[in-house]
Structures are given as structure tokens and as C-alpha cells.
PDB file of N, CA and C in Angstrom:
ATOM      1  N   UNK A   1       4.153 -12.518  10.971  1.00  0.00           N
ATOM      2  CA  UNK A   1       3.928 -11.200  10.434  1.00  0.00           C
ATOM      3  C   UNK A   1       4.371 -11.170   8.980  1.00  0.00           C
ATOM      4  N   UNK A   2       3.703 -10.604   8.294  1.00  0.00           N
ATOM      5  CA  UNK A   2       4.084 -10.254   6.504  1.00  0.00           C
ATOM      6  C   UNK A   2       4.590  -9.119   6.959  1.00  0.00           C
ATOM      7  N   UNK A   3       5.625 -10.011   5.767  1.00  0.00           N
ATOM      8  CA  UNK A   3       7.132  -8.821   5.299  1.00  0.00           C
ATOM      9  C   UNK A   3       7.027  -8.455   3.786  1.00  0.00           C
ATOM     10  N   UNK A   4       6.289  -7.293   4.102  1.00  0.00           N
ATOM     11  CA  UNK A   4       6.214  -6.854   2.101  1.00  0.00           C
ATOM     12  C   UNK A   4       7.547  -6.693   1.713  1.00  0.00           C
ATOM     13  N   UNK A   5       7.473  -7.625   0.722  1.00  0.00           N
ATOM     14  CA  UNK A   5       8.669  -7.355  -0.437  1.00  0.00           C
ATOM     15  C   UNK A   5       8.375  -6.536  -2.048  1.00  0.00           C
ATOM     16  N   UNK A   6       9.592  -5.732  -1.978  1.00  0.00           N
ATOM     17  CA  UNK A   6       9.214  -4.841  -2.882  1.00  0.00           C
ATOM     18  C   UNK A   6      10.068  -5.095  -3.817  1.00  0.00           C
ATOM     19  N   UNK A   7       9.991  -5.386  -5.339  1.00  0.00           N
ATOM     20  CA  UNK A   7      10.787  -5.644  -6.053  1.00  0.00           C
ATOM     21  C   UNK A   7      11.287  -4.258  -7.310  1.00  0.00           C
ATOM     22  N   UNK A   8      10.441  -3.585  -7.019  1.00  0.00           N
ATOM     23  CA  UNK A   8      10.901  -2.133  -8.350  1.00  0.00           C
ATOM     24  C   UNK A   8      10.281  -0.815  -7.513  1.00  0.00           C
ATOM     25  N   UNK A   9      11.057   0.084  -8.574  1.00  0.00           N
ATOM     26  CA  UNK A   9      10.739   1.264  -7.726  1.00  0.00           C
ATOM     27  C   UNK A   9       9.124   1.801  -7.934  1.00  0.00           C
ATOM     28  N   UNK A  10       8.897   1.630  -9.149  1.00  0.00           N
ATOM     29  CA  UNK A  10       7.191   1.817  -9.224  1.00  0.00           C
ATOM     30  C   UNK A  10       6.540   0.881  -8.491  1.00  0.00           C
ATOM     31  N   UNK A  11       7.060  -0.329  -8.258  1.00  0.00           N
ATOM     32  CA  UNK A  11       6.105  -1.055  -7.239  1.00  0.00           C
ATOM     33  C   UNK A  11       5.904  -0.587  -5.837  1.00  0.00           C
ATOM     34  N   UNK A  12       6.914   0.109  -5.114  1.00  0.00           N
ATOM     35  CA  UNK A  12       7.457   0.670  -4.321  1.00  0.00           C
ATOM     36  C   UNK A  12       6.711   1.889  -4.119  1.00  0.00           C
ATOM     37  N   UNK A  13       6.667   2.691  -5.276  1.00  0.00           N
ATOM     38  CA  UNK A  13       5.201   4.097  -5.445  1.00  0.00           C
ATOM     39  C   UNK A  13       3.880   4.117  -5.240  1.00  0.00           C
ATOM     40  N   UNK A  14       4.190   2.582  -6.087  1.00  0.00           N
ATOM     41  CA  UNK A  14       2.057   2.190  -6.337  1.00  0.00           C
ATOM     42  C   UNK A  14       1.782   1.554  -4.693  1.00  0.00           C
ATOM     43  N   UNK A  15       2.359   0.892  -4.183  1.00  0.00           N
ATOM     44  CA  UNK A  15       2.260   0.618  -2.663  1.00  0.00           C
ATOM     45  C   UNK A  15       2.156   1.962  -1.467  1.00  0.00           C
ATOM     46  N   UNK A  16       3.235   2.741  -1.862  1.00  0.00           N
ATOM     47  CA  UNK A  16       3.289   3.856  -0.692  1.00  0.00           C
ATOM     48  C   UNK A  16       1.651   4.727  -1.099  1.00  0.00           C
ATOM     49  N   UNK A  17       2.078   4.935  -2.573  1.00  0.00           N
ATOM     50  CA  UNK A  17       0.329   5.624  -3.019  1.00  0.00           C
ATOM     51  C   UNK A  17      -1.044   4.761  -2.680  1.00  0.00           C
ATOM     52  N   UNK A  18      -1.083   3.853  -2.718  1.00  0.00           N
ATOM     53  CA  UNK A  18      -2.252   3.107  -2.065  1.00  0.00           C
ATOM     54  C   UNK A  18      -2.384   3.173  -0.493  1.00  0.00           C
ATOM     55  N   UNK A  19      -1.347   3.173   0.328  1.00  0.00           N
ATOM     56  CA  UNK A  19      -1.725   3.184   1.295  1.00  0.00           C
ATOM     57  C   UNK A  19      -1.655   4.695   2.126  1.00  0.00           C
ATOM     58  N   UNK A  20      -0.812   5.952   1.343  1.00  0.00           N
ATOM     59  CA  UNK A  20      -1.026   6.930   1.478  1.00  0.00           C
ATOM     60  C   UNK A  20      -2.663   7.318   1.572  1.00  0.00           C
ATOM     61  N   UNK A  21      -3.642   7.111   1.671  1.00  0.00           N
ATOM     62  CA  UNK A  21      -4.638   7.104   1.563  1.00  0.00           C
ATOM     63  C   UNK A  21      -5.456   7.112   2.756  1.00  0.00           C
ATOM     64  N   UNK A  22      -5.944   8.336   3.078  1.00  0.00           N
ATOM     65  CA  UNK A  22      -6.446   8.159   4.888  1.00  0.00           C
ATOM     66  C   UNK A  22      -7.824   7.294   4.878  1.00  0.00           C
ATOM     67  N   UNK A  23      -8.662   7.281   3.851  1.00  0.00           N
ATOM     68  CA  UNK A  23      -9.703   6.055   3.782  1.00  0.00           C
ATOM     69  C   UNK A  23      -8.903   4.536   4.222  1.00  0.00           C
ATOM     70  N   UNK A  24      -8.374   4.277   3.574  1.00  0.00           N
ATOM     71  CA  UNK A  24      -7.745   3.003   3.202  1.00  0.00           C
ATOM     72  C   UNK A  24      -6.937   2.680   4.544  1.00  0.00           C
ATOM     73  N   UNK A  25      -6.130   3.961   5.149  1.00  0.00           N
ATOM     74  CA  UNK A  25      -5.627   3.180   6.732  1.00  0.00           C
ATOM     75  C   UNK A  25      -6.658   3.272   7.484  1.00  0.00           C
ATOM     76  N   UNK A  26      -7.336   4.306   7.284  1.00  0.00           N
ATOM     77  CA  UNK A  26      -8.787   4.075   8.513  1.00  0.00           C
ATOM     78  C   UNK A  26     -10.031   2.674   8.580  1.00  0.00           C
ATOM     79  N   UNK A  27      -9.695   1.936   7.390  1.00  0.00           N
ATOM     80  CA  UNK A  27     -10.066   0.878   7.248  1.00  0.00           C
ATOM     81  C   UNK A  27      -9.503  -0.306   7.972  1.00  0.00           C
ATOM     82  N   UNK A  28      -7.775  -0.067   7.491  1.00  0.00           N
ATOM     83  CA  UNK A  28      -7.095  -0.953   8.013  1.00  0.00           C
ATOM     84  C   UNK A  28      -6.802  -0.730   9.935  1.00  0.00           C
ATOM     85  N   UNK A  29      -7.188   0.030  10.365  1.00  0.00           N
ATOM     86  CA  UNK A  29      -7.271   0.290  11.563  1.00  0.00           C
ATOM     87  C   UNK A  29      -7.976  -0.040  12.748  1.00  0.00           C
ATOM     88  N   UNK A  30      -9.178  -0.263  11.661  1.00  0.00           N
ATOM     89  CA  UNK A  30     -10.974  -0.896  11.933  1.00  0.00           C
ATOM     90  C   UNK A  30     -11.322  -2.017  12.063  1.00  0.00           C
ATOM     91  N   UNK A  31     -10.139  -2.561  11.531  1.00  0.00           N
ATOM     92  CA  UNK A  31     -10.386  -4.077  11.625  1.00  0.00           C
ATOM     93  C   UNK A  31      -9.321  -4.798  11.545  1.00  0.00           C
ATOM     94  N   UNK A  32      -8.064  -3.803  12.635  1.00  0.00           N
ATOM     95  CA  UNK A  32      -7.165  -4.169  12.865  1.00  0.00           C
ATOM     96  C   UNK A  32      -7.494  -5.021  14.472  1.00  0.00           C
ATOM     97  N   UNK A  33      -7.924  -5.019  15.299  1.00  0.00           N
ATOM     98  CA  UNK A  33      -7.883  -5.695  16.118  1.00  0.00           C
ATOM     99  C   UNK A  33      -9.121  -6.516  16.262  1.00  0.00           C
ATOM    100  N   UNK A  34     -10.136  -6.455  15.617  1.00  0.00           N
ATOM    101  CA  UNK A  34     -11.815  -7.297  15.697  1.00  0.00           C
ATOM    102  C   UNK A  34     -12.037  -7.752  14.273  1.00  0.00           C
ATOM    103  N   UNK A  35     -12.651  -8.486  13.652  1.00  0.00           N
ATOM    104  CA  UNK A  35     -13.607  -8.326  12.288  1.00  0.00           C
ATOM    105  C   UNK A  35     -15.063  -7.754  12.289  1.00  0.00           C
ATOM    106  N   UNK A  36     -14.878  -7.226  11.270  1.00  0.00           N
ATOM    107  CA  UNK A  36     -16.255  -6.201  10.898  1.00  0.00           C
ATOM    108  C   UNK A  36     -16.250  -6.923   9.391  1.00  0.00           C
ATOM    109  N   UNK A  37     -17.599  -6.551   9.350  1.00  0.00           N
ATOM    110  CA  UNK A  37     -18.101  -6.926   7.683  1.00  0.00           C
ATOM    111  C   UNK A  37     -18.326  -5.401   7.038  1.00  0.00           C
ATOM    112  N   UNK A  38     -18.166  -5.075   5.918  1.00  0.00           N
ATOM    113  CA  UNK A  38     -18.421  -4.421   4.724  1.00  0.00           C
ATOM    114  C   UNK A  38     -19.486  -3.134   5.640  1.00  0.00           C
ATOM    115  N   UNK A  39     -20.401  -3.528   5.916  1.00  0.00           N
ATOM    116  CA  UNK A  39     -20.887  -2.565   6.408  1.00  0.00           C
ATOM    117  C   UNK A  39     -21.300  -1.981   7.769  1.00  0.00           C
ATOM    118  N   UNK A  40     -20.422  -2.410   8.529  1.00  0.00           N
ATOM    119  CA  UNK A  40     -19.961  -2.094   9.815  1.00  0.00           C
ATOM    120  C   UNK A  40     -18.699  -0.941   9.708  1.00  0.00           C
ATOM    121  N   UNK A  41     -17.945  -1.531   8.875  1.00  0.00           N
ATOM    122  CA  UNK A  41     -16.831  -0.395   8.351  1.00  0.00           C
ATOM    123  C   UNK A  41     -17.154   0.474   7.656  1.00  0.00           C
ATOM    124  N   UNK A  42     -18.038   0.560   6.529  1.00  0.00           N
ATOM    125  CA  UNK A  42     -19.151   1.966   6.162  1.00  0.00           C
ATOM    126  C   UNK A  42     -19.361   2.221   6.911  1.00  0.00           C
ATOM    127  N   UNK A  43     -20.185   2.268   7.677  1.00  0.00           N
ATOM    128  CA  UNK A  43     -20.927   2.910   9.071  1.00  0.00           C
ATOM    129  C   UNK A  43     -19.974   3.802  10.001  1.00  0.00           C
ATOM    130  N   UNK A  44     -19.366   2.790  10.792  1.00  0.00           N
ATOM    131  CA  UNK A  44     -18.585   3.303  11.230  1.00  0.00           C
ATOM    132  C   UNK A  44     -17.148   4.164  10.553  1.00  0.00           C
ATOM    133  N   UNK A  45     -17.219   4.263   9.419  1.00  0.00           N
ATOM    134  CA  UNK A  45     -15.943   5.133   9.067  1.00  0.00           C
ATOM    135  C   UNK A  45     -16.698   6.777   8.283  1.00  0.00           C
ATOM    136  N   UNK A  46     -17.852   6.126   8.327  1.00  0.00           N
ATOM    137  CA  UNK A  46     -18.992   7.160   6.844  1.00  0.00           C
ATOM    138  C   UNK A  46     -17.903   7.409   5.538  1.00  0.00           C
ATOM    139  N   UNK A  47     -18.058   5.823   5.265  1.00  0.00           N
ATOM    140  CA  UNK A  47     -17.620   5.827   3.690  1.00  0.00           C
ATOM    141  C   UNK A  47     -18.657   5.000   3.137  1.00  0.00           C
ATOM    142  N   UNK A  48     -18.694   5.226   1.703  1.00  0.00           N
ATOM    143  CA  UNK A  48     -19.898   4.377   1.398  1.00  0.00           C
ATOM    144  C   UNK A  48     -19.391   2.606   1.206  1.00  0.00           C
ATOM    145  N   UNK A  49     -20.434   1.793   1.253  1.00  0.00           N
ATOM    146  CA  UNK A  49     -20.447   0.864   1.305  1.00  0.00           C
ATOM    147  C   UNK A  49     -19.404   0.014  -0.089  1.00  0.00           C
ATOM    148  N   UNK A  50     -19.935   1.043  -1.604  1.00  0.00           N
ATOM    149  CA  UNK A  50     -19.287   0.154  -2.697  1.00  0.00           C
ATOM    150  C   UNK A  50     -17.661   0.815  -2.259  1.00  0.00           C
ATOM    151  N   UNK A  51     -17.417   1.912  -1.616  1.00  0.00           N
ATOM    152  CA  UNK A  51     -15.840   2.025  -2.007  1.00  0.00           C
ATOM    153  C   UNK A  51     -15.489   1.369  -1.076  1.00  0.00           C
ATOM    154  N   UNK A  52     -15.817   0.965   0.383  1.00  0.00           N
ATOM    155  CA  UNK A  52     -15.185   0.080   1.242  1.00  0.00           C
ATOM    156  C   UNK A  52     -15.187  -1.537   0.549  1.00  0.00           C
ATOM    157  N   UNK A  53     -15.984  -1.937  -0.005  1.00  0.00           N
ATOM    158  CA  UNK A  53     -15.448  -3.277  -1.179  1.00  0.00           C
ATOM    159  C   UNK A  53     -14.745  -2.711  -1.586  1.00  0.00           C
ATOM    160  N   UNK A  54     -14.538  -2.297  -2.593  1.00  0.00           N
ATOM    161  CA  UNK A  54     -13.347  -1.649  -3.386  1.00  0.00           C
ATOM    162  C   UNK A  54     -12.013  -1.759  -2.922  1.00  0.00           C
ATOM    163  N   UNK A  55     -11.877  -1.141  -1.947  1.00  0.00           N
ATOM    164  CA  UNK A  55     -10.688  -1.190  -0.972  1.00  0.00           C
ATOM    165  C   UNK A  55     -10.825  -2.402  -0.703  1.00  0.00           C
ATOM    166  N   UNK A  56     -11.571  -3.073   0.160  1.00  0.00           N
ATOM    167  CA  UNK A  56     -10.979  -4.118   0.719  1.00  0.00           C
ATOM    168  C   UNK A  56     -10.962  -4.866  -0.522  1.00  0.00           C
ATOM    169  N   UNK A  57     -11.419  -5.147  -1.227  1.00  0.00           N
ATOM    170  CA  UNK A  57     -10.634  -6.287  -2.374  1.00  0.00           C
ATOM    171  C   UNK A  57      -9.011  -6.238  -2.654  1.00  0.00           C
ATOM    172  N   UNK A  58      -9.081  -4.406  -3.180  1.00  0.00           N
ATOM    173  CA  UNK A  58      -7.323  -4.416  -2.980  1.00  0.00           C
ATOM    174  C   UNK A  58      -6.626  -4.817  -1.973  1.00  0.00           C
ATOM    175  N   UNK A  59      -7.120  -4.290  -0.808  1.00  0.00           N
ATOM    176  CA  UNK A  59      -6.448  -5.233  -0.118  1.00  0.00           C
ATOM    177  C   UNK A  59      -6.151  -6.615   0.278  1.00  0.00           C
ATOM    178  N   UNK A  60      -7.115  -7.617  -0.217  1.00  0.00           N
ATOM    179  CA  UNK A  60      -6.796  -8.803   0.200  1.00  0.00           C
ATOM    180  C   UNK A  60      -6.001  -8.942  -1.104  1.00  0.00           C
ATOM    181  N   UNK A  61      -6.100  -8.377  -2.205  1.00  0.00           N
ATOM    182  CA  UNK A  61      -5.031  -8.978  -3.300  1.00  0.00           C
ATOM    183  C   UNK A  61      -3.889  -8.813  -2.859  1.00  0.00           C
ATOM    184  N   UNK A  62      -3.545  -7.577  -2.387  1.00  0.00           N
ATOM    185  CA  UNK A  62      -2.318  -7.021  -1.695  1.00  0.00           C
ATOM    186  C   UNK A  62      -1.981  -8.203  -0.673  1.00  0.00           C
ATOM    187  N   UNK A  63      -2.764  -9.240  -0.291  1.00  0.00           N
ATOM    188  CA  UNK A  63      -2.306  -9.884   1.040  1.00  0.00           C
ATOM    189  C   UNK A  63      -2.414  -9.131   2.799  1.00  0.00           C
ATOM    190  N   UNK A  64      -2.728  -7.797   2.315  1.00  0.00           N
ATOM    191  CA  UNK A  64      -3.167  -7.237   3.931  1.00  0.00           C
ATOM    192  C   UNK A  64      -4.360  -7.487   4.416  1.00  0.00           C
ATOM    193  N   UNK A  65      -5.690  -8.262   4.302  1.00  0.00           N
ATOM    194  CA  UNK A  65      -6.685  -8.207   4.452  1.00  0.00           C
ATOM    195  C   UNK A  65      -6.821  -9.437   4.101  1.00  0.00           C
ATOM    196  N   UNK A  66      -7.418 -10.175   5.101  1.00  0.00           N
ATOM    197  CA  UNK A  66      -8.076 -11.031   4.672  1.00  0.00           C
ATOM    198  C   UNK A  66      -9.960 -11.657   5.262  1.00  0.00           C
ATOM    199  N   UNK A  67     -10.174 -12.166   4.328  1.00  0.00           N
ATOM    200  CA  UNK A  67     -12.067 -12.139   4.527  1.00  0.00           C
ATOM    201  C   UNK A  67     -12.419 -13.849   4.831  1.00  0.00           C
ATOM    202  N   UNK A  68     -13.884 -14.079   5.609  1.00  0.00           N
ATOM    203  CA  UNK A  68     -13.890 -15.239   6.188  1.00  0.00           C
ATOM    204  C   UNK A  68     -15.782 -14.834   5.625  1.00  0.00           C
ATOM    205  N   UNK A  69     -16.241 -16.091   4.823  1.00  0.00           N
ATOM    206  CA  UNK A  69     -17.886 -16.104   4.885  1.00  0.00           C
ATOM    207  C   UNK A  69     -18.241 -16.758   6.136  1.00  0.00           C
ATOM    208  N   UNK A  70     -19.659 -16.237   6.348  1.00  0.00           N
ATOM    209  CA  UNK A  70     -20.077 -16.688   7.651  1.00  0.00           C
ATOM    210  C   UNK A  70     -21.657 -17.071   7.260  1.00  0.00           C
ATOM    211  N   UNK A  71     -22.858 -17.589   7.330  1.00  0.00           N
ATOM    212  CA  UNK A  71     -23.829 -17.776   7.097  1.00  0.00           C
ATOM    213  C   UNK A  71     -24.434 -17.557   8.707  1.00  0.00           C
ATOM    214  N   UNK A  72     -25.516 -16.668   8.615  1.00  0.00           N
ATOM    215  CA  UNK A  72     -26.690 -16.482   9.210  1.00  0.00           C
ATOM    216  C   UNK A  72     -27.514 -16.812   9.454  1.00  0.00           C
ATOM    217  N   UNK A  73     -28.864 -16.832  10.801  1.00  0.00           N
ATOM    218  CA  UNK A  73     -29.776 -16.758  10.612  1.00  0.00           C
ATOM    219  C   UNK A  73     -30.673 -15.578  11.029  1.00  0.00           C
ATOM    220  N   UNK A  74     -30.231 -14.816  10.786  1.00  0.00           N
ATOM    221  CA  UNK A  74     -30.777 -13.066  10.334  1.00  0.00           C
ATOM    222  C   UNK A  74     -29.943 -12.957   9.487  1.00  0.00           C
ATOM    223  N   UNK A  75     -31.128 -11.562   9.105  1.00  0.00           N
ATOM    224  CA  UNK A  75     -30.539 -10.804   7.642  1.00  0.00           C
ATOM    225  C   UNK A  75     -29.491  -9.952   8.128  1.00  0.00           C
ATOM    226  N   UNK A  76     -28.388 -10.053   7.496  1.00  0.00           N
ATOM    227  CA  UNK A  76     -28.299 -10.007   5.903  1.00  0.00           C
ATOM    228  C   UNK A  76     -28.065 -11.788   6.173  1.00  0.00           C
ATOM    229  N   UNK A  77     -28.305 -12.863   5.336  1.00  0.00           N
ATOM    230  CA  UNK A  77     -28.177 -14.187   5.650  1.00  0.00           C
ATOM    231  C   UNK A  77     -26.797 -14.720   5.308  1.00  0.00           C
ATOM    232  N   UNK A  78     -25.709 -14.312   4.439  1.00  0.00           N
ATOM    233  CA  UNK A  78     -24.451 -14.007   4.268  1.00  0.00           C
ATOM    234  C   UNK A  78     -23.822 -13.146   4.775  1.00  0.00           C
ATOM    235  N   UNK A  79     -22.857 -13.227   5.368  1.00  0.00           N
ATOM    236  CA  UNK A  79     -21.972 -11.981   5.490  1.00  0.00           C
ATOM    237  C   UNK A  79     -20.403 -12.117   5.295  1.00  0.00           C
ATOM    238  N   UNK A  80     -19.610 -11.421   5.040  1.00  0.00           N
ATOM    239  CA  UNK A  80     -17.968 -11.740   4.747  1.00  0.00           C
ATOM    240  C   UNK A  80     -17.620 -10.488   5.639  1.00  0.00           C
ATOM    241  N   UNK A  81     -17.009 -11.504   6.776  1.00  0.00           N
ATOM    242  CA  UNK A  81     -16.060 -10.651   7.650  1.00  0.00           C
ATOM    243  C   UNK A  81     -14.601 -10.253   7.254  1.00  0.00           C
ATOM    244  N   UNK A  82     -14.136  -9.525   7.700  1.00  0.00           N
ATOM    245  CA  UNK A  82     -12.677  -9.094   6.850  1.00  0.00           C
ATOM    246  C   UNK A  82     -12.029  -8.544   8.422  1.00  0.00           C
ATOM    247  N   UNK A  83     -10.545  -8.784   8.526  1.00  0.00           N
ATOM    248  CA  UNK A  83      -9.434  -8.617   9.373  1.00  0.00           C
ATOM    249  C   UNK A  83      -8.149  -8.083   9.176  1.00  0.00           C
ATOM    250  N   UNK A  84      -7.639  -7.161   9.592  1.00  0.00           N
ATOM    251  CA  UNK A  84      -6.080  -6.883   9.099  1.00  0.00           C
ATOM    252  C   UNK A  84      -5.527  -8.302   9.098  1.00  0.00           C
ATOM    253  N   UNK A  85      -4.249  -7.912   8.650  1.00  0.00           N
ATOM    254  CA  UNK A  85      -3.135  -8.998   8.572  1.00  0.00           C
ATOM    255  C   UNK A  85      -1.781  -8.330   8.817  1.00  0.00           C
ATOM    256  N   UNK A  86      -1.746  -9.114   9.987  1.00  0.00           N
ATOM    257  CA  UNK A  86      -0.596  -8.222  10.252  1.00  0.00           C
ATOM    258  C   UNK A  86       1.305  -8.413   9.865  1.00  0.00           C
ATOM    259  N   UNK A  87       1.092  -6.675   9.436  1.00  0.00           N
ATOM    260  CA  UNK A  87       2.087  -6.795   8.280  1.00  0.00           C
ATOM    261  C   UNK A  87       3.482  -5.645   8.526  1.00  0.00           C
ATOM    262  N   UNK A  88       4.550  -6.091   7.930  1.00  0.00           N
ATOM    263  CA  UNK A  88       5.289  -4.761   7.928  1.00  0.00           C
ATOM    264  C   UNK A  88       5.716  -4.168   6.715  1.00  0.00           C
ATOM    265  N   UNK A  89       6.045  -3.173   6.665  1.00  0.00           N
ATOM    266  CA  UNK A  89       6.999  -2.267   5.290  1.00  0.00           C
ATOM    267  C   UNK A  89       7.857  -1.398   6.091  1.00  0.00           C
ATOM    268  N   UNK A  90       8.941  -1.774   5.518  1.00  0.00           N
ATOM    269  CA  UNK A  90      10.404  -0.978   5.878  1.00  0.00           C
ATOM    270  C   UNK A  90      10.921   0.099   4.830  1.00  0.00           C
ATOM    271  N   UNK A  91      10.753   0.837   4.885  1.00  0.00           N
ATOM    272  CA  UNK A  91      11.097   1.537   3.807  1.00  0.00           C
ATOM    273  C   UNK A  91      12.467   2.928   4.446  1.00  0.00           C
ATOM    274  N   UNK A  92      13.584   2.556   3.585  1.00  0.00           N
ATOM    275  CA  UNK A  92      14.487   3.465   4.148  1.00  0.00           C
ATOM    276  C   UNK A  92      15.691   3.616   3.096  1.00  0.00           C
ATOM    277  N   UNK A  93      16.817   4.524   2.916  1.00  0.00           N
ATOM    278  CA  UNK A  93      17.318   4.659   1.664  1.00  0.00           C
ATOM    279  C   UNK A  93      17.872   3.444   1.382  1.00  0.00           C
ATOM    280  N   UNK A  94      18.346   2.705   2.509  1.00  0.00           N
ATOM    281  CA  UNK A  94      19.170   1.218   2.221  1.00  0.00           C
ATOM    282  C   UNK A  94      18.127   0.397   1.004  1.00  0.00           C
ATOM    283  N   UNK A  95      17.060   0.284   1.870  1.00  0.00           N
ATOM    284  CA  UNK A  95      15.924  -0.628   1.083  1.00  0.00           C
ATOM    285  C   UNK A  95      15.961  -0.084  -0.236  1.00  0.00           C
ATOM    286  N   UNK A  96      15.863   1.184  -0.893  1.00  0.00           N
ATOM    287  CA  UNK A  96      15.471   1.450  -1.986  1.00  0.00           C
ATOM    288  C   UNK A  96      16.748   1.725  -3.141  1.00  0.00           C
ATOM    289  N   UNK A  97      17.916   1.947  -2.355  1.00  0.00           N
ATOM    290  CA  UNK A  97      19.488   1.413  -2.980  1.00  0.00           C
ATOM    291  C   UNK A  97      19.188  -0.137  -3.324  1.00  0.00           C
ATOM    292  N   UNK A  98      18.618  -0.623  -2.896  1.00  0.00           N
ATOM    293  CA  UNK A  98      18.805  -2.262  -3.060  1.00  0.00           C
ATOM    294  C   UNK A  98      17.912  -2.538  -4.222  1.00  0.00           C
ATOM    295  N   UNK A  99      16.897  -1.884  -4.108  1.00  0.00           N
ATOM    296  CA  UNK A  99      15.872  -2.477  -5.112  1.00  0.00           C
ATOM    297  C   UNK A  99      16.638  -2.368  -6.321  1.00  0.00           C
ATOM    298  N   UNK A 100      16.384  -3.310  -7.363  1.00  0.00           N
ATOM    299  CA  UNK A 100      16.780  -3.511  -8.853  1.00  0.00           C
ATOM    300  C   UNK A 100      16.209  -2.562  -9.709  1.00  0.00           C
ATOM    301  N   UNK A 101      17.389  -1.630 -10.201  1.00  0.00           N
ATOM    302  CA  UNK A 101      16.343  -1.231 -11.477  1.00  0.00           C
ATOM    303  C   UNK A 101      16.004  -1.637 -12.355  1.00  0.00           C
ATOM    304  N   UNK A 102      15.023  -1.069 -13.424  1.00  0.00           N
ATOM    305  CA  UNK A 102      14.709  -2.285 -14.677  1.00  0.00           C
ATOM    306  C   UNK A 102      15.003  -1.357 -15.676  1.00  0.00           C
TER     307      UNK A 102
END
């Protein structure tokens, strides 16, 4: 399991604010236990197709998501499946006493 490590308190913001985001967990939810491709998760979430890339790119930068190509023989003849990764964040006053300020 990933153990996000948080090293500053804005890193700490920009993380809780990204995933504060009910698109973005309903994504991660979707393809928390199966893989779906790009537009299986549009579909099924009715988000559009470019912001679910969107998201999921952040997320695999983030390390929560990760994507697998697959080649076809039906269309679409590519496809990139994508999967949670399963992860934790602890967040509690201890944790954020600890973090370093800069």
C-alpha cells in the first residue's frame, strides 16, 4: 500500500484540494476495484471524456493511478486501461506538527 508522504504545508493543501474534489474520488472509486479505460469512466460517471484524462494524468503523476496499454482487435484499436493504487493519507494534528516549515 502507498503511504503518501507529505513534506510542507502547501503540499499538504494542494493534495487535500485535489482530492477534495467529488469528480476526482468518483473516479478513483471506479476503478478502484476493476480497470476501465478513459471512456468507460466518462460514461459511467457523465463526465466528459477530456476532463477524465485530465484527472487521470494527475493522478498517475500523483502515483494513485496507474495505466496499462492494451492493443485490440476492435475499435477503438488502442486502449489505456487505468486502476486505483492502493493508497493511504493520514492526516491528523500530530502529522501536521511534524511537517517542516519552510
Amino acid at each position: 500500500m502507498l503511504r503518501l508522504a507529505i513534506n510542507s504545508i502547501p503540499e499538504l493543501a494542494k493534495l487535500l484540494g485535489f482530492l477534495g474534489n467529488e469528480q476526482r474520488l468518483a473516479i478513483l472509486r471506479a476503478i478502484g476495484k476493476e480497470e476501465k479505460y478513459a471512456r468507460e469512466i466518462s460514461e459511467e460517471l457523465g463526465i466528459s471524456r477530456p476532463l477524465v484524462n485530465i484527472y487521470i494524468k494527475q493522478f498517475e503523476k500523483l502515483g494513485l493511478v496507474e495505466g496499462r496499454s492494451q492493443v485490440s482487435e476492435e475499435t477503438p484499436y488502442f486502449r489505456r486501461y487505468y486502476k486505483s493504487v492502493p493508497f493511504e493519507l493520514v492526516v491528523s494534528l500530530e502529522v501536521i506538527q511534524k511537517i517542516k516549515e519552510e
